[in-house]
PDB file of N, CA and C in Angstrom:
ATOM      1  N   UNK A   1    -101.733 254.514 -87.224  1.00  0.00           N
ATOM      2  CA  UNK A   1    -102.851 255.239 -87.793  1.00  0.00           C
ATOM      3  C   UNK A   1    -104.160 254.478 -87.589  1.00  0.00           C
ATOM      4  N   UNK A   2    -104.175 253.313 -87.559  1.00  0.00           N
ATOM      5  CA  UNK A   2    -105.356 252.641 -87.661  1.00  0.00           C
ATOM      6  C   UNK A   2    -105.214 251.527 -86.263  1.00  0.00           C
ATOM      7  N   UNK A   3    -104.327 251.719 -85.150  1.00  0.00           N
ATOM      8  CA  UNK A   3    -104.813 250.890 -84.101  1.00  0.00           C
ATOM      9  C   UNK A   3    -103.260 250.000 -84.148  1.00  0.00           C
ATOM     10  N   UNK A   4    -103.088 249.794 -82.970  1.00  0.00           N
ATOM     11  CA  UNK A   4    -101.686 249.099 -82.492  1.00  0.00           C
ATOM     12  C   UNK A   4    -101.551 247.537 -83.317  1.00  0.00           C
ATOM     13  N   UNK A   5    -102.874 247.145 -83.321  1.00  0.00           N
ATOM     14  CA  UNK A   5    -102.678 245.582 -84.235  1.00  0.00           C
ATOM     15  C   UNK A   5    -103.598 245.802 -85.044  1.00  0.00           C
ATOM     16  N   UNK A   6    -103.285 246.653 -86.673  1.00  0.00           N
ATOM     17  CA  UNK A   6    -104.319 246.817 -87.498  1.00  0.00           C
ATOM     18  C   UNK A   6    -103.266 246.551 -88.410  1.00  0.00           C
ATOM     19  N   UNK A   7    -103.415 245.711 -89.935  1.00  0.00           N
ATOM     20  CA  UNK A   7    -102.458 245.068 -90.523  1.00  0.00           C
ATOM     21  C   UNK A   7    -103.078 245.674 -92.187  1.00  0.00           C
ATOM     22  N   UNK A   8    -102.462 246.425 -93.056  1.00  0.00           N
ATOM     23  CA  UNK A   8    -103.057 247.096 -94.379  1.00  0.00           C
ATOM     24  C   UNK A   8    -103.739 245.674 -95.181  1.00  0.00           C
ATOM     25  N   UNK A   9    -104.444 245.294 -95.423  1.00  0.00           N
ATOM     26  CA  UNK A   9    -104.804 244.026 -96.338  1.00  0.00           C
ATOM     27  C   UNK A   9    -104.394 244.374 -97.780  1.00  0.00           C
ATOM     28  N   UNK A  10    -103.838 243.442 -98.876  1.00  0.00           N
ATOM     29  CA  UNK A  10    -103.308 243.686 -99.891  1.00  0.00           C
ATOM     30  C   UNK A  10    -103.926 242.646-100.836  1.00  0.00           C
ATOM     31  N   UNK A  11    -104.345 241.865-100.129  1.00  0.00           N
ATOM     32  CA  UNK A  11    -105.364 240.627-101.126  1.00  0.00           C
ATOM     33  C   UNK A  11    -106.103 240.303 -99.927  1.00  0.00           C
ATOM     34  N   UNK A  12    -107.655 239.750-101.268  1.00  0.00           N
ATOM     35  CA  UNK A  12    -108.829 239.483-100.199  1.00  0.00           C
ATOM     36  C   UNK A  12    -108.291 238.566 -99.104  1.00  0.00           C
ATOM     37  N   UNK A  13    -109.046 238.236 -98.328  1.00  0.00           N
ATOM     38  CA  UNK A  13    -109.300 237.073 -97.365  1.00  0.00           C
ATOM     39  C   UNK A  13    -109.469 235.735 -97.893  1.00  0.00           C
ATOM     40  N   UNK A  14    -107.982 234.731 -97.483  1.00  0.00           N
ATOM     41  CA  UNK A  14    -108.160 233.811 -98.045  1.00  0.00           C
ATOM     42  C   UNK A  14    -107.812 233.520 -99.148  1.00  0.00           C
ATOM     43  N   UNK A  15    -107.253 234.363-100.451  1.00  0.00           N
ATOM     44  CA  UNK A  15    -106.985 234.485-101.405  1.00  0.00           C
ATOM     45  C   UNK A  15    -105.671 235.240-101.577  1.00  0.00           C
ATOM     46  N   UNK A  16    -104.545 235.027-102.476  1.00  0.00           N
ATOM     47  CA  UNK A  16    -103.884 236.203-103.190  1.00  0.00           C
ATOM     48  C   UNK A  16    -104.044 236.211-104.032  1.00  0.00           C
ATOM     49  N   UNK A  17    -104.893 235.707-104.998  1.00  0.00           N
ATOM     50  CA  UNK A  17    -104.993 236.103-106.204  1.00  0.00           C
ATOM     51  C   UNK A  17    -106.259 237.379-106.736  1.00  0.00           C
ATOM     52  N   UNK A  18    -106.862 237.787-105.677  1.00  0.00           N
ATOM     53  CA  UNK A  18    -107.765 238.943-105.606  1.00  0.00           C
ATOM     54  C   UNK A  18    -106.924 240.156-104.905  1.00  0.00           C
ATOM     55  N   UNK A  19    -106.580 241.137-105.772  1.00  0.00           N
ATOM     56  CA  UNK A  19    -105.931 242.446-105.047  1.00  0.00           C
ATOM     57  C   UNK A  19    -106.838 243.353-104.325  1.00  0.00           C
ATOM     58  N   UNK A  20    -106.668 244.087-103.313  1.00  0.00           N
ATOM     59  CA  UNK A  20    -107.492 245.199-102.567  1.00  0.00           C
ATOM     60  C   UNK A  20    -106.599 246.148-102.459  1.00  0.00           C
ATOM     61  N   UNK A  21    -106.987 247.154-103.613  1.00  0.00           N
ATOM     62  CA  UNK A  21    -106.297 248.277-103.530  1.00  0.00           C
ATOM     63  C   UNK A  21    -107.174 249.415-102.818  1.00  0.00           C
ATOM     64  N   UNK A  22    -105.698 250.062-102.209  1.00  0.00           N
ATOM     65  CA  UNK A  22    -106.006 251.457-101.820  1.00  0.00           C
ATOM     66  C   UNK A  22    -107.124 252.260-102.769  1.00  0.00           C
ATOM     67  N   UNK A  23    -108.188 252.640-102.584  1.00  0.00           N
ATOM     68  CA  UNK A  23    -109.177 253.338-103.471  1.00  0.00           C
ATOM     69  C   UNK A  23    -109.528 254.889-102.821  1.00  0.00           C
ATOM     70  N   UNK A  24    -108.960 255.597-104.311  1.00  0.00           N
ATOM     71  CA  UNK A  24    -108.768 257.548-103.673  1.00  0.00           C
ATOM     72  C   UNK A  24    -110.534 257.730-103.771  1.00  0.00           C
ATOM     73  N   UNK A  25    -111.056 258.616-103.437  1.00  0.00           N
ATOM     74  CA  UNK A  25    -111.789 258.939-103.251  1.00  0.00           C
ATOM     75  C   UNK A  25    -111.975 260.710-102.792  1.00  0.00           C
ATOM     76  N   UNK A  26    -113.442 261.206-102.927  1.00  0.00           N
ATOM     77  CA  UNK A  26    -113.705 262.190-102.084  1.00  0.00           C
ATOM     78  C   UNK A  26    -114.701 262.329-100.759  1.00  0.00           C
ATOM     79  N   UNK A  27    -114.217 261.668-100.098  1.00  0.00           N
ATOM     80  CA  UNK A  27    -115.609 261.092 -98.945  1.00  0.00           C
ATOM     81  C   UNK A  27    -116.261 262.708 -98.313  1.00  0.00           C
ATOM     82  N   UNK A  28    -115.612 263.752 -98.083  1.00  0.00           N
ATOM     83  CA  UNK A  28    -115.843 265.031 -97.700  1.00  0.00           C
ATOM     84  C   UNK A  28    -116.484 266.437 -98.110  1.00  0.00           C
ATOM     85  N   UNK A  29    -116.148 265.517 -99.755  1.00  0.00           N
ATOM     86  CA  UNK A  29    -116.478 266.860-100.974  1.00  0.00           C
ATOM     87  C   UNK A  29    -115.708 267.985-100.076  1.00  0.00           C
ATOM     88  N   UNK A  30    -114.329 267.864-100.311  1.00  0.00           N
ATOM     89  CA  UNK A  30    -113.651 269.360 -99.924  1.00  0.00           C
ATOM     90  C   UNK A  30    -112.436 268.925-101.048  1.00  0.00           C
ATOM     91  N   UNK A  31    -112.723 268.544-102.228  1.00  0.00           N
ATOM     92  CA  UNK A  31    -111.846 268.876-103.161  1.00  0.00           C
ATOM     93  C   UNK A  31    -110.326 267.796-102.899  1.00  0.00           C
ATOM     94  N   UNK A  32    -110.047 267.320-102.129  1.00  0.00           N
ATOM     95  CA  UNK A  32    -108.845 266.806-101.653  1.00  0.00           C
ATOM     96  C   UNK A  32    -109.018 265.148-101.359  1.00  0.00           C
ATOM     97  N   UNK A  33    -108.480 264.410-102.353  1.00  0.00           N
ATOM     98  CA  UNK A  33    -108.576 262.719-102.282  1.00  0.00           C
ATOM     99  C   UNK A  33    -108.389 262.309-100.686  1.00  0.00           C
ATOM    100  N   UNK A  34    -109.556 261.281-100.568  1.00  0.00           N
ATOM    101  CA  UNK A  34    -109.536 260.746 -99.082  1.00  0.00           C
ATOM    102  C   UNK A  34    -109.531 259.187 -99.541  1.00  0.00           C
ATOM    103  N   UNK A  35    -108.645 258.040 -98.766  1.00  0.00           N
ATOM    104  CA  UNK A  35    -108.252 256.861 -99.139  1.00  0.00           C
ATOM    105  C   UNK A  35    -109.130 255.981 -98.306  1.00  0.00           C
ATOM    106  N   UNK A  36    -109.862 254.862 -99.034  1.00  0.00           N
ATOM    107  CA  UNK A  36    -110.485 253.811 -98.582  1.00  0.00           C
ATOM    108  C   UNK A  36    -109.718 252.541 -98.623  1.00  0.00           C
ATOM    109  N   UNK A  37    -109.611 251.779 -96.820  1.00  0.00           N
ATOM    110  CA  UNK A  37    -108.586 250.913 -97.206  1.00  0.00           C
ATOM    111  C   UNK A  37    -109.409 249.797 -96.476  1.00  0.00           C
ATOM    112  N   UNK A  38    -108.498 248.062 -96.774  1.00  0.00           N
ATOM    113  CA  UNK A  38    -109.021 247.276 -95.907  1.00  0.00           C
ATOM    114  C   UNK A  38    -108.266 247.044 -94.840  1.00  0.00           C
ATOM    115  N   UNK A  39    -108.319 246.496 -93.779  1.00  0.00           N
ATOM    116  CA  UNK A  39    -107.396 246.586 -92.619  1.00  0.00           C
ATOM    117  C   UNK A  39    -108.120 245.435 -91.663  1.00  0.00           C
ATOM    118  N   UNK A  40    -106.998 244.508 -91.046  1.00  0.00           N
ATOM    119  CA  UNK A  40    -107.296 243.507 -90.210  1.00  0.00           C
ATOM    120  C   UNK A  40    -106.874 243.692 -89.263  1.00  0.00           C
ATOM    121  N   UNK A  41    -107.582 243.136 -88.199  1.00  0.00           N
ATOM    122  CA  UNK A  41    -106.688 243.002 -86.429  1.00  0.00           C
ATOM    123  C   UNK A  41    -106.085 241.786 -86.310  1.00  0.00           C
ATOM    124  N   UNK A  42    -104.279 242.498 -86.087  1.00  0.00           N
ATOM    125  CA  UNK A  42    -103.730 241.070 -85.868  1.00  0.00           C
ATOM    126  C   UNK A  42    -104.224 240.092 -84.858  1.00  0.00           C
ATOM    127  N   UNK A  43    -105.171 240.608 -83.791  1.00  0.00           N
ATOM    128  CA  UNK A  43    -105.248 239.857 -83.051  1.00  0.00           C
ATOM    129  C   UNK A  43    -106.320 238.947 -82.748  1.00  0.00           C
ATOM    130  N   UNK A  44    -107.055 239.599 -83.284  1.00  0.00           N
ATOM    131  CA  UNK A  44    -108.866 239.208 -83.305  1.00  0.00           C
ATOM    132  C   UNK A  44    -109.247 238.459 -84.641  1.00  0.00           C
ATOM    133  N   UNK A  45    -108.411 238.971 -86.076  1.00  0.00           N
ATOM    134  CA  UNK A  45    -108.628 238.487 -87.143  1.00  0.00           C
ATOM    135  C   UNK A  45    -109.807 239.292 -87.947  1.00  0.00           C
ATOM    136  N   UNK A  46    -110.077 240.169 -86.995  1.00  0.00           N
ATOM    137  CA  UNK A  46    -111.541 240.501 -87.709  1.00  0.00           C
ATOM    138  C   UNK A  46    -111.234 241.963 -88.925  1.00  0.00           C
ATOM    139  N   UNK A  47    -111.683 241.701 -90.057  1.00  0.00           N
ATOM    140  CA  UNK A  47    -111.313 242.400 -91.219  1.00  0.00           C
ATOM    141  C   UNK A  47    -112.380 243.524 -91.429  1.00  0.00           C
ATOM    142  N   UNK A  48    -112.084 244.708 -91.436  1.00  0.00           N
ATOM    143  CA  UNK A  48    -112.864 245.820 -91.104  1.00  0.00           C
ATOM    144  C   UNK A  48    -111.997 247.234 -92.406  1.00  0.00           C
ATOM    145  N   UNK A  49    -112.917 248.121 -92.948  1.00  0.00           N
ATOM    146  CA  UNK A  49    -113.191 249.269 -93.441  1.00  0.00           C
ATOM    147  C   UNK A  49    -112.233 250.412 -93.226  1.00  0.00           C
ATOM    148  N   UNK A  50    -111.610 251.036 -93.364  1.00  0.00           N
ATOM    149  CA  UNK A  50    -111.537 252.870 -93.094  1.00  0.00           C
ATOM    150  C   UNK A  50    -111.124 253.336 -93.548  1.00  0.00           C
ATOM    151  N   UNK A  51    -111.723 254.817 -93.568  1.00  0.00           N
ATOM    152  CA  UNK A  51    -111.513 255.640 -94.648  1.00  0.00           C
ATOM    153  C   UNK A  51    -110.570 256.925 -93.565  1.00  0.00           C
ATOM    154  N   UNK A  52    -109.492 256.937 -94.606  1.00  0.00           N
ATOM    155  CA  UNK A  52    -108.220 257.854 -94.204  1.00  0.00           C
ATOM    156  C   UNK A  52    -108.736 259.465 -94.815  1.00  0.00           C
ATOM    157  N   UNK A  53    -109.155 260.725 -93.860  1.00  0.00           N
ATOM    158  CA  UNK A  53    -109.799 261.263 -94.258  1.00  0.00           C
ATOM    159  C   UNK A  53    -108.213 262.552 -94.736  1.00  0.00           C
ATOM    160  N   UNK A  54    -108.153 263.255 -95.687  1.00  0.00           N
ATOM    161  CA  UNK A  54    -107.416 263.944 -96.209  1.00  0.00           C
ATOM    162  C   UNK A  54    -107.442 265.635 -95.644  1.00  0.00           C
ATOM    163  N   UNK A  55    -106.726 265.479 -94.392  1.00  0.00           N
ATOM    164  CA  UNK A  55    -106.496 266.995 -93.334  1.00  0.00           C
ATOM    165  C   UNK A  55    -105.786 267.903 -93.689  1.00  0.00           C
ATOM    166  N   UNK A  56    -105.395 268.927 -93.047  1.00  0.00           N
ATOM    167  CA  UNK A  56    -104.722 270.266 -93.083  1.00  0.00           C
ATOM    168  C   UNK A  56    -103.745 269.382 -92.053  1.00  0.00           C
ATOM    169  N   UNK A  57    -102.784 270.010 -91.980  1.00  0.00           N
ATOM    170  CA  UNK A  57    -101.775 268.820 -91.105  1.00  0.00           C
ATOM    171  C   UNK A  57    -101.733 269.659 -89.380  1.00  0.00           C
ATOM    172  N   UNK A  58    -101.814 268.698 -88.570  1.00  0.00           N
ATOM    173  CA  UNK A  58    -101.858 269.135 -87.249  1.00  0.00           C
ATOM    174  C   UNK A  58    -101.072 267.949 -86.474  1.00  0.00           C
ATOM    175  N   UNK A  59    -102.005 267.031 -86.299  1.00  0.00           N
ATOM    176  CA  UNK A  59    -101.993 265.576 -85.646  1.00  0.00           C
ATOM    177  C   UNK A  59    -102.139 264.518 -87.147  1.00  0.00           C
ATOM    178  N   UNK A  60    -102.145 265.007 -88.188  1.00  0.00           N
ATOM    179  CA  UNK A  60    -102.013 264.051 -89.485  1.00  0.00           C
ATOM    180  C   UNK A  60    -100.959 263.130 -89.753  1.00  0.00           C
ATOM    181  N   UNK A  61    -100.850 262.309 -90.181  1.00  0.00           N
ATOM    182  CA  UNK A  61     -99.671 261.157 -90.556  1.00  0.00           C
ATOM    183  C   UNK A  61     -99.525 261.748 -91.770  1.00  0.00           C
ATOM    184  N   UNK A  62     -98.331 262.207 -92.106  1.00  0.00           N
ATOM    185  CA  UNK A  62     -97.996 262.258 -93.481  1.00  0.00           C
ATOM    186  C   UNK A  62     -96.945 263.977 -93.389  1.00  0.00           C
ATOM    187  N   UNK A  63     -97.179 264.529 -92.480  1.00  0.00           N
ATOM    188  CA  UNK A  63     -96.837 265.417 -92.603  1.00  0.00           C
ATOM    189  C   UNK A  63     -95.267 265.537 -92.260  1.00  0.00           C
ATOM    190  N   UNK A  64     -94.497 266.769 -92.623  1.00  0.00           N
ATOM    191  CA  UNK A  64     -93.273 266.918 -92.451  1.00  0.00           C
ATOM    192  C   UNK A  64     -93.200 268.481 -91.505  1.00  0.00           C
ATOM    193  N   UNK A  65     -92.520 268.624 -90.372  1.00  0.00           N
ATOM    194  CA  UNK A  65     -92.507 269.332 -89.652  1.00  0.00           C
ATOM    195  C   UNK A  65     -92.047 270.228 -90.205  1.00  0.00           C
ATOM    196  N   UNK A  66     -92.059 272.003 -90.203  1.00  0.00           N
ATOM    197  CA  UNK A  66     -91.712 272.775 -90.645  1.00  0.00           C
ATOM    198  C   UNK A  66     -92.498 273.448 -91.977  1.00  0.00           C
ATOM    199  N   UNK A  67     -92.873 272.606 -92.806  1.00  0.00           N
ATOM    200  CA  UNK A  67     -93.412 272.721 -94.153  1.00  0.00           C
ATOM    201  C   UNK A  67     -95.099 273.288 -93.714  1.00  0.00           C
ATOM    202  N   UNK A  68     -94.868 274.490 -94.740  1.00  0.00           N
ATOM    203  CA  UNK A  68     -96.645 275.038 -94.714  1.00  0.00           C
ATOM    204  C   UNK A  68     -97.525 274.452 -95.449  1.00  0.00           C
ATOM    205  N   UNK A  69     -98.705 275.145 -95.480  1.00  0.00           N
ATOM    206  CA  UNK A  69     -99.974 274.185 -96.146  1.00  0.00           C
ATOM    207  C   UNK A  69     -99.685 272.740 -96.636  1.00  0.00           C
ATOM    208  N   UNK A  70     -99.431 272.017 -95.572  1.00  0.00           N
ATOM    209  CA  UNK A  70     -99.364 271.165 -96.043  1.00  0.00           C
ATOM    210  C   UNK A  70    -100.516 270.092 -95.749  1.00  0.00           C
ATOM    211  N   UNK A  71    -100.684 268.743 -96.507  1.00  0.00           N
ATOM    212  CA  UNK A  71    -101.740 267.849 -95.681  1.00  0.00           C
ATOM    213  C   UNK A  71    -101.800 266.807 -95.616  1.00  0.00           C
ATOM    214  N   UNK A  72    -102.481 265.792 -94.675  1.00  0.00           N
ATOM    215  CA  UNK A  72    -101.999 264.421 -94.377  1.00  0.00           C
ATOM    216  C   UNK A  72    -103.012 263.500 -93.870  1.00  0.00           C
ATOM    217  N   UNK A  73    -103.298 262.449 -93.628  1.00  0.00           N
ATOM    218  CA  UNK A  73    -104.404 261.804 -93.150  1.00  0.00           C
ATOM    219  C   UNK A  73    -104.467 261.206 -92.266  1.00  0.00           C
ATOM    220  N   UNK A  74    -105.839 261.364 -91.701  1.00  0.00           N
ATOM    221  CA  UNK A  74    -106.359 260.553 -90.315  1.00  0.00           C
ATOM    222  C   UNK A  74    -107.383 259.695 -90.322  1.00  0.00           C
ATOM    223  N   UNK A  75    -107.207 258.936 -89.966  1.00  0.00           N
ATOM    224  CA  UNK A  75    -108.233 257.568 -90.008  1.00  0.00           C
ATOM    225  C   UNK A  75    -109.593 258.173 -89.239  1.00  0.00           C
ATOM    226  N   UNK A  76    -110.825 257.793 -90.169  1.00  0.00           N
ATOM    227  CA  UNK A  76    -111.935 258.093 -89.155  1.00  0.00           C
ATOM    228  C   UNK A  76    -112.271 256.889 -88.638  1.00  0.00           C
ATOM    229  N   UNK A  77    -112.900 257.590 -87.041  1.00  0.00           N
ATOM    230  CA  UNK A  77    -113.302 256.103 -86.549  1.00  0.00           C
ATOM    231  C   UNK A  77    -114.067 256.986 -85.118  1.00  0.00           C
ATOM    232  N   UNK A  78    -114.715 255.975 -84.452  1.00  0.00           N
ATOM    233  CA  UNK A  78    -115.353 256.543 -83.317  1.00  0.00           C
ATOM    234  C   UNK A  78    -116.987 256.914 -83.230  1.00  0.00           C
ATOM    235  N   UNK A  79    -117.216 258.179 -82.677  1.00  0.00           N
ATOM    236  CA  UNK A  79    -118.182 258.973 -82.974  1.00  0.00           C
ATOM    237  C   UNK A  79    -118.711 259.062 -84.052  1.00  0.00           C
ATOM    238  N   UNK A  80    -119.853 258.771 -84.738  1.00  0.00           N
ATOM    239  CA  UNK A  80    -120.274 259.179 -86.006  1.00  0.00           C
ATOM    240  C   UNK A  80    -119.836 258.109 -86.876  1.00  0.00           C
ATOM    241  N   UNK A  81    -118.715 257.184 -86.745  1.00  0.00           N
ATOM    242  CA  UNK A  81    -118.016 255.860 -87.424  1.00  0.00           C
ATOM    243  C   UNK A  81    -119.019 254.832 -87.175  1.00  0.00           C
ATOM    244  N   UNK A  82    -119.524 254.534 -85.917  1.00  0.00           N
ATOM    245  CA  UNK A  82    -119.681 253.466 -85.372  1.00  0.00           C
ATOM    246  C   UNK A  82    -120.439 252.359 -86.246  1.00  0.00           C
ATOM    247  N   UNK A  83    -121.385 252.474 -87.761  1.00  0.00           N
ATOM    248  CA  UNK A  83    -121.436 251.623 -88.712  1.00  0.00           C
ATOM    249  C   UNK A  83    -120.493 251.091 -89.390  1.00  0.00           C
ATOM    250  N   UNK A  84    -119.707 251.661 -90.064  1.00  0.00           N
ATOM    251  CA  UNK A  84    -118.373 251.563 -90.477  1.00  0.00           C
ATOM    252  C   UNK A  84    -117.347 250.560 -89.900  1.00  0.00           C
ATOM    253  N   UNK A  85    -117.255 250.933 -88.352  1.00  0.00           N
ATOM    254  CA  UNK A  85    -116.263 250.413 -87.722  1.00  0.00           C
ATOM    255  C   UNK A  85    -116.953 249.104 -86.543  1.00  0.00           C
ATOM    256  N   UNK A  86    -118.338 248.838 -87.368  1.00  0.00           N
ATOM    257  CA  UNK A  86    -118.884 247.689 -86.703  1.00  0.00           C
ATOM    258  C   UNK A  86    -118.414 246.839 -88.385  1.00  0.00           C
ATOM    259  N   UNK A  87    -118.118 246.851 -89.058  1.00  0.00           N
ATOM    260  CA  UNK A  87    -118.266 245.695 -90.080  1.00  0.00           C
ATOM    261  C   UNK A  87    -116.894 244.646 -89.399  1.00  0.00           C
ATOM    262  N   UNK A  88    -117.174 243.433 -89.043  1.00  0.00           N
ATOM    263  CA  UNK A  88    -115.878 242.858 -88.835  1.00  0.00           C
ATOM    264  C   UNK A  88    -115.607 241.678 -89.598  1.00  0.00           C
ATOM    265  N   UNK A  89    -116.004 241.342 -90.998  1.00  0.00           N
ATOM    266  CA  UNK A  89    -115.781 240.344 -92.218  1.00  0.00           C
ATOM    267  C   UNK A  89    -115.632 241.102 -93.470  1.00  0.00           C
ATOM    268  N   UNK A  90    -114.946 242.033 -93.446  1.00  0.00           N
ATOM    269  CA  UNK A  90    -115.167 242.894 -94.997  1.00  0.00           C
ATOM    270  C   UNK A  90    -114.011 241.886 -96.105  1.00  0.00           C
ATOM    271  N   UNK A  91    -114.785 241.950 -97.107  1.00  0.00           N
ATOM    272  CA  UNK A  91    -113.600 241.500 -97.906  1.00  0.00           C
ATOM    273  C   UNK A  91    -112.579 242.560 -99.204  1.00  0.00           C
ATOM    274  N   UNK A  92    -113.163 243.793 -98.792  1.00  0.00           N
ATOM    275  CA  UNK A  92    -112.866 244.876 -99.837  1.00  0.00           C
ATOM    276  C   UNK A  92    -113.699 245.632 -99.691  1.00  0.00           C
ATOM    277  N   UNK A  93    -113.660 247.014-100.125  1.00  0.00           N
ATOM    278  CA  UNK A  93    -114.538 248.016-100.448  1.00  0.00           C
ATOM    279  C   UNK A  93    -114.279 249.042-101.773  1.00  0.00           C
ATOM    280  N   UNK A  94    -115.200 249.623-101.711  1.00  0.00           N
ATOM    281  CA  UNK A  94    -115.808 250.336-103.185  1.00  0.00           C
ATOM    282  C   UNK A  94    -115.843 251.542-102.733  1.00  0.00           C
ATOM    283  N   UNK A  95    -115.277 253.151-102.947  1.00  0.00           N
ATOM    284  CA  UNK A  95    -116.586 254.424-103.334  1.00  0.00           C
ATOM    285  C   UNK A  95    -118.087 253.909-104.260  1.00  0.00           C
ATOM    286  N   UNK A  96    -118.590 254.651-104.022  1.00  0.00           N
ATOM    287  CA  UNK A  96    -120.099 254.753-104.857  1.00  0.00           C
ATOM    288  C   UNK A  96    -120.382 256.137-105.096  1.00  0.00           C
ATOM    289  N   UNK A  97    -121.180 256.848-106.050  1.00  0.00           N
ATOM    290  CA  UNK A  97    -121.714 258.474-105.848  1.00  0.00           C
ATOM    291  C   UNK A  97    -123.215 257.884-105.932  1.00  0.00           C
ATOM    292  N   UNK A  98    -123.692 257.878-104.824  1.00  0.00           N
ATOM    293  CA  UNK A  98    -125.027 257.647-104.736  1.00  0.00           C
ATOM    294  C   UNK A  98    -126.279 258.633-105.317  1.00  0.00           C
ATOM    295  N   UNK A  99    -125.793 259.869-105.743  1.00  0.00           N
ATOM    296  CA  UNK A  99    -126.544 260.481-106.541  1.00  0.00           C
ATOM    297  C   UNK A  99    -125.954 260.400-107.787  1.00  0.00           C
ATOM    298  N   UNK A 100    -125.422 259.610-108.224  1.00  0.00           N
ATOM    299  CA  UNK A 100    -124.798 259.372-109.339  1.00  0.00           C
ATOM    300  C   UNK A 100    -124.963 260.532-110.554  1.00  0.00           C
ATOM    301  N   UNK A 101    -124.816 261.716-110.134  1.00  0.00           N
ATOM    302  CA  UNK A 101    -124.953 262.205-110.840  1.00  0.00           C
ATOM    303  C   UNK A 101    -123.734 262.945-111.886  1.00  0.00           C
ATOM    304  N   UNK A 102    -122.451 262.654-110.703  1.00  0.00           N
ATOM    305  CA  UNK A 102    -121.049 262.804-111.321  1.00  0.00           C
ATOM    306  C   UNK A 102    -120.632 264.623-111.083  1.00  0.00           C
ATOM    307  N   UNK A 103    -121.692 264.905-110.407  1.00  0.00           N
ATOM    308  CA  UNK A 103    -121.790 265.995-110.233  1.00  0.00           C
ATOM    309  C   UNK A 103    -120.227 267.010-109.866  1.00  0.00           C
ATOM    310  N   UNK A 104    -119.912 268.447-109.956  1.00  0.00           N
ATOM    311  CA  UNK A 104    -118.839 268.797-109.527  1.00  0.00           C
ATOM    312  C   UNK A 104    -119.032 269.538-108.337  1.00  0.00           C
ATOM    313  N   UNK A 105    -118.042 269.950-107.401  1.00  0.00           N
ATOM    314  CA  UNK A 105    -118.309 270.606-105.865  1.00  0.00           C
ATOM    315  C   UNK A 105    -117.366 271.853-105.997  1.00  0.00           C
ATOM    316  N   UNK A 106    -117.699 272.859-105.516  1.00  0.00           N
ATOM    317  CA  UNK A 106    -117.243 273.767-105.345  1.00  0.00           C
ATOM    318  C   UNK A 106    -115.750 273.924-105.614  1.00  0.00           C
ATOM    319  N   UNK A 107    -115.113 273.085-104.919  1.00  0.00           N
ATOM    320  CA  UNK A 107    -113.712 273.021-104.842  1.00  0.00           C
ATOM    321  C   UNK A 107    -113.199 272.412-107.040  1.00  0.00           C
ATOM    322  N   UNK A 108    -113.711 271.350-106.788  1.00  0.00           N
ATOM    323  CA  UNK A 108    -113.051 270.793-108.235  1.00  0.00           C
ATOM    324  C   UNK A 108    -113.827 271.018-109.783  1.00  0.00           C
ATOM    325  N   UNK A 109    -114.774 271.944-109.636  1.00  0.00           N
ATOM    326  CA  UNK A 109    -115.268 272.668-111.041  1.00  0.00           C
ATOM    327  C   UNK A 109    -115.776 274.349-110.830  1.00  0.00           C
ATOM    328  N   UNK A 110    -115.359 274.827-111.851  1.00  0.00           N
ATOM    329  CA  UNK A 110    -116.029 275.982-111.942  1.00  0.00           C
ATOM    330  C   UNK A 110    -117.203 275.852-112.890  1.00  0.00           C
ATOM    331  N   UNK A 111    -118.497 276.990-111.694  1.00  0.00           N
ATOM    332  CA  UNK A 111    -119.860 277.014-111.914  1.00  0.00           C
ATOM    333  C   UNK A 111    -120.037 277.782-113.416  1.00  0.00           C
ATOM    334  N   UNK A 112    -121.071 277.049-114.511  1.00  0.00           N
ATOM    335  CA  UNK A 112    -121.145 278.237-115.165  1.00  0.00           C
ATOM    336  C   UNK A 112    -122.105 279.259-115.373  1.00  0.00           C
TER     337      UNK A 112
END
């Protein structure tokens, strides 16, 4: 999912006594948790970001063949990534709601 030598990080860098958990999120606002993880290259060492975006299942990891609506995730990266997938010292990451307003989206509140 994340590259032939990409390794899940489970404690910071340098440390086990700092955990880096998987953090759910909605990076899409389409109602459906998307996962922020840390991830290293076994080979390079360099500790980098990504966010596992939460799909309709096609080409998704997670999915089970046969089964309808179902959904699964794909790592973003590439096109449109390329800040993201330039960080190469991360030691963890955070969501933020930068309009902090806590606001609800279409999908997870009804308007009144």
């Amino acid at each position: 999912m994340f590259g032939e030598n990409a390794e899940l990080m489970v404690t910071a860098p340098g440390t086990r006594d700092i955990p880096l958990y998987i953090r759910p999120g909605d990076f899409d606002v389409d109602g459906f948790p998307d996962l922020l993880v840390t991830v290293r290259d076994s080979k390079s060492k360099d500790i980098g970001v990504k966010i596992l975006r939460n799909v309709g299942c096609g080409k998704a990891a997670g999915c089970v063949k046969g089964r309808k609506n179902q959904r699964g995730f794909v790592a973003g990266g590439g096109k449109g990534w390329q800040a993201l997938d330039a960080i190469k010292d991360a030691t963890g990451a955070a969501w933020i709601d930068l309009d902090d307003d806590v606001s609800c989206n279409a999908y997870a509140c009804e308007r009144n």
